[in-house]
C-alpha atoms as a PDB file:
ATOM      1  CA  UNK A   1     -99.501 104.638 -63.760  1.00  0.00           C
ATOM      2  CA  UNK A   2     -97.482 104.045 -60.766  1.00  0.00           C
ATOM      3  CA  UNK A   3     -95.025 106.157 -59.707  1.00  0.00           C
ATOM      4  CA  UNK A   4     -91.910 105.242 -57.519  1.00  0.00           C
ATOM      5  CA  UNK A   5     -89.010 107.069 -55.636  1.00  0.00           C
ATOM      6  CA  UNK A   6     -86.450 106.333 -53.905  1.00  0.00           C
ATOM      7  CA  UNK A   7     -85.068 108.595 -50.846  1.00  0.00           C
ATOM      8  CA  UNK A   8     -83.051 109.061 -47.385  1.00  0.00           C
ATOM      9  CA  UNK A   9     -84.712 109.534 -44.332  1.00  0.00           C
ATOM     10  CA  UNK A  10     -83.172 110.068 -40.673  1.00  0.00           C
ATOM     11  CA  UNK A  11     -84.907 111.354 -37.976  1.00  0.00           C
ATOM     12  CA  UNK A  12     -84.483 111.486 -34.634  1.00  0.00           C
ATOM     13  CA  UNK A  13     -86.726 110.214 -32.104  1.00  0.00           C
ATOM     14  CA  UNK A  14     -87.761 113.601 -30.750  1.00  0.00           C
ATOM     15  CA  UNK A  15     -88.791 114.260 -34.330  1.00  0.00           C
ATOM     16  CA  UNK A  16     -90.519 111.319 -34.291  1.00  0.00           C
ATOM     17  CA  UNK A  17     -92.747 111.871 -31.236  1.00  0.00           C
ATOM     18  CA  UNK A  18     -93.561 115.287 -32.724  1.00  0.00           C
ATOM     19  CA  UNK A  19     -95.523 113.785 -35.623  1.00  0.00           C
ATOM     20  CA  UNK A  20     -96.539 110.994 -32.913  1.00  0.00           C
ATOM     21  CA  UNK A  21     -97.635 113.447 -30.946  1.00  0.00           C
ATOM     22  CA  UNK A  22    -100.034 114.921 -33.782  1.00  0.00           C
ATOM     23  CA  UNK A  23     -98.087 118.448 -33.618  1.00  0.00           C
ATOM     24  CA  UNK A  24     -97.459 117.038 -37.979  1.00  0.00           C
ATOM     25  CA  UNK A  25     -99.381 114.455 -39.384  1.00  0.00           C
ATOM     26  CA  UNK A  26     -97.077 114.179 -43.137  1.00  0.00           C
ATOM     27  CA  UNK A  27     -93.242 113.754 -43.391  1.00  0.00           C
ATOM     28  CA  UNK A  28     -91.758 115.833 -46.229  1.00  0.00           C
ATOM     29  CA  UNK A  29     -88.786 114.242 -48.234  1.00  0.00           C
ATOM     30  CA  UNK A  30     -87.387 114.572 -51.227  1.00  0.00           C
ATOM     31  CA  UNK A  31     -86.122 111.804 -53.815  1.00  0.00           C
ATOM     32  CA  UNK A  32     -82.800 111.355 -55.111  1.00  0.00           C
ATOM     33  CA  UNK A  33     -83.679 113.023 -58.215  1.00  0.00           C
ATOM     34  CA  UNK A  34     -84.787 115.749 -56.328  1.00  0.00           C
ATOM     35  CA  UNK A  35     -88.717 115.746 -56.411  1.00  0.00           C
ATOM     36  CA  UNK A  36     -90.715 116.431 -53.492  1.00  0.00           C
ATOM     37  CA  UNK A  37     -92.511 113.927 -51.714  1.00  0.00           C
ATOM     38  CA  UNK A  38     -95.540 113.829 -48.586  1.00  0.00           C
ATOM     39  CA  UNK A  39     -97.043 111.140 -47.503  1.00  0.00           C
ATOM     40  CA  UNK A  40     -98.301 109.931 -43.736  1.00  0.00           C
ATOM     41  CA  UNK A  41     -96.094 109.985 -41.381  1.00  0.00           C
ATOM     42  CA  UNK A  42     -98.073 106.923 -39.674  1.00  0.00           C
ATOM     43  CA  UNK A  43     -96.504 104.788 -42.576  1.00  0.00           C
ATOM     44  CA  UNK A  44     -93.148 104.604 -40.922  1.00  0.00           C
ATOM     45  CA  UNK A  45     -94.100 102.905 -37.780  1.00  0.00           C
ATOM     46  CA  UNK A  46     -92.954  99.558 -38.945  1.00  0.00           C
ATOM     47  CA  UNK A  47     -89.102 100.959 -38.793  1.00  0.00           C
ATOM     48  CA  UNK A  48     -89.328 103.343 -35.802  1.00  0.00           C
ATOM     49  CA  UNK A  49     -86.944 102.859 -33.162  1.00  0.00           C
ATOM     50  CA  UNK A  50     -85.323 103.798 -29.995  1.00  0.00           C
ATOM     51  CA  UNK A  51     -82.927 106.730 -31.930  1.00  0.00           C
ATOM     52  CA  UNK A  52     -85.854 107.090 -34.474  1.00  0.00           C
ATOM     53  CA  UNK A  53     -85.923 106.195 -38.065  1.00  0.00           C
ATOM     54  CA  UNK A  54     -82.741 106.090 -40.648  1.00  0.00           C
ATOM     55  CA  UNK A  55     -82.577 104.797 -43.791  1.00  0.00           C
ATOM     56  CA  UNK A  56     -82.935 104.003 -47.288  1.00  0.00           C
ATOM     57  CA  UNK A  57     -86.789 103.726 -48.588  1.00  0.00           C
ATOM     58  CA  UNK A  58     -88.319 103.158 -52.181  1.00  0.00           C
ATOM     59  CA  UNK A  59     -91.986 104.584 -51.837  1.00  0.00           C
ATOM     60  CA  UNK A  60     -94.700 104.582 -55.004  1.00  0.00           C
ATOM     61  CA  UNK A  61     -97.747 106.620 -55.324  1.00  0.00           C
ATOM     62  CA  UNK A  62    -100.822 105.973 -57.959  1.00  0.00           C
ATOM     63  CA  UNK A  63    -101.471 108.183 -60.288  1.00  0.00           C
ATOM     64  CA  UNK A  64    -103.354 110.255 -57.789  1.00  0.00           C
ATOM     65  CA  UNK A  65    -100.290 110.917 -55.808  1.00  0.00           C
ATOM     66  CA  UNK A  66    -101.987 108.489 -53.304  1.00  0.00           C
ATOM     67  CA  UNK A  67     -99.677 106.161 -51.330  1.00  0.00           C
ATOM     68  CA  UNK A  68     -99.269 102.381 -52.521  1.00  0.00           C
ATOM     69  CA  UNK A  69     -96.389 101.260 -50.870  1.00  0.00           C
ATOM     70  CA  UNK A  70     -93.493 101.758 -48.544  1.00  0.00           C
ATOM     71  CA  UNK A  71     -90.548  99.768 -48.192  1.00  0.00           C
ATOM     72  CA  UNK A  72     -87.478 100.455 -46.430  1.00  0.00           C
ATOM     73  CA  UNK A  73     -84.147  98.893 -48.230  1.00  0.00           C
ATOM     74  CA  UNK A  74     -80.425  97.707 -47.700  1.00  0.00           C
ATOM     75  CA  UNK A  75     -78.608  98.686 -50.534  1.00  0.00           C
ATOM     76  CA  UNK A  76     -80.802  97.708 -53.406  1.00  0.00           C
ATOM     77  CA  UNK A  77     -82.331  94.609 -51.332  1.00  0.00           C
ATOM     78  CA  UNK A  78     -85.467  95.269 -49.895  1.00  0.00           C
ATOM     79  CA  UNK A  79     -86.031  94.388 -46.047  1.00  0.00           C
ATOM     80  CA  UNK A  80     -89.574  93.039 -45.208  1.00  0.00           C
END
């Protein structure tokens, strides 16, 4: 059973560089519907940049809340 999500995210680069840094080593979001979500924050590095990372994701977890995928969309089109 796979389980997917779909959230906001903005943070700025000094956020960033905090989990960078290894001072946090998850980023804590929650879903539209309002569930809670962790996963690695190393699994945003395709869509850092200079002012950090903003944007729409859709994210799915096994059913061992273990991370299969991230994706980072436009609307409801996903960008690869």
């Amino acid at each position: 059973m796979v389980n997917t999500y779909r959230f906001y995210m903005q943070l700025s680069r000094e956020e960033y560089l905090q989990y960078y840094a290894g001072e946090a080593s998850c980023i804590q979001v929650y879903s539209e519907d309002g569930t809670s979500l962790q996963f690695p924050a190393s699994a945003v590095k395709p869509w850092i940049t200079h002012q950090g990372i903003e944007g729409f994701f859709i994210i799915k977890f096994d059913a061992n809340h273990k991370l299969i995928e991230l994706k980072k969309i436009k609307s409801n089109r996903v960008i690869t």
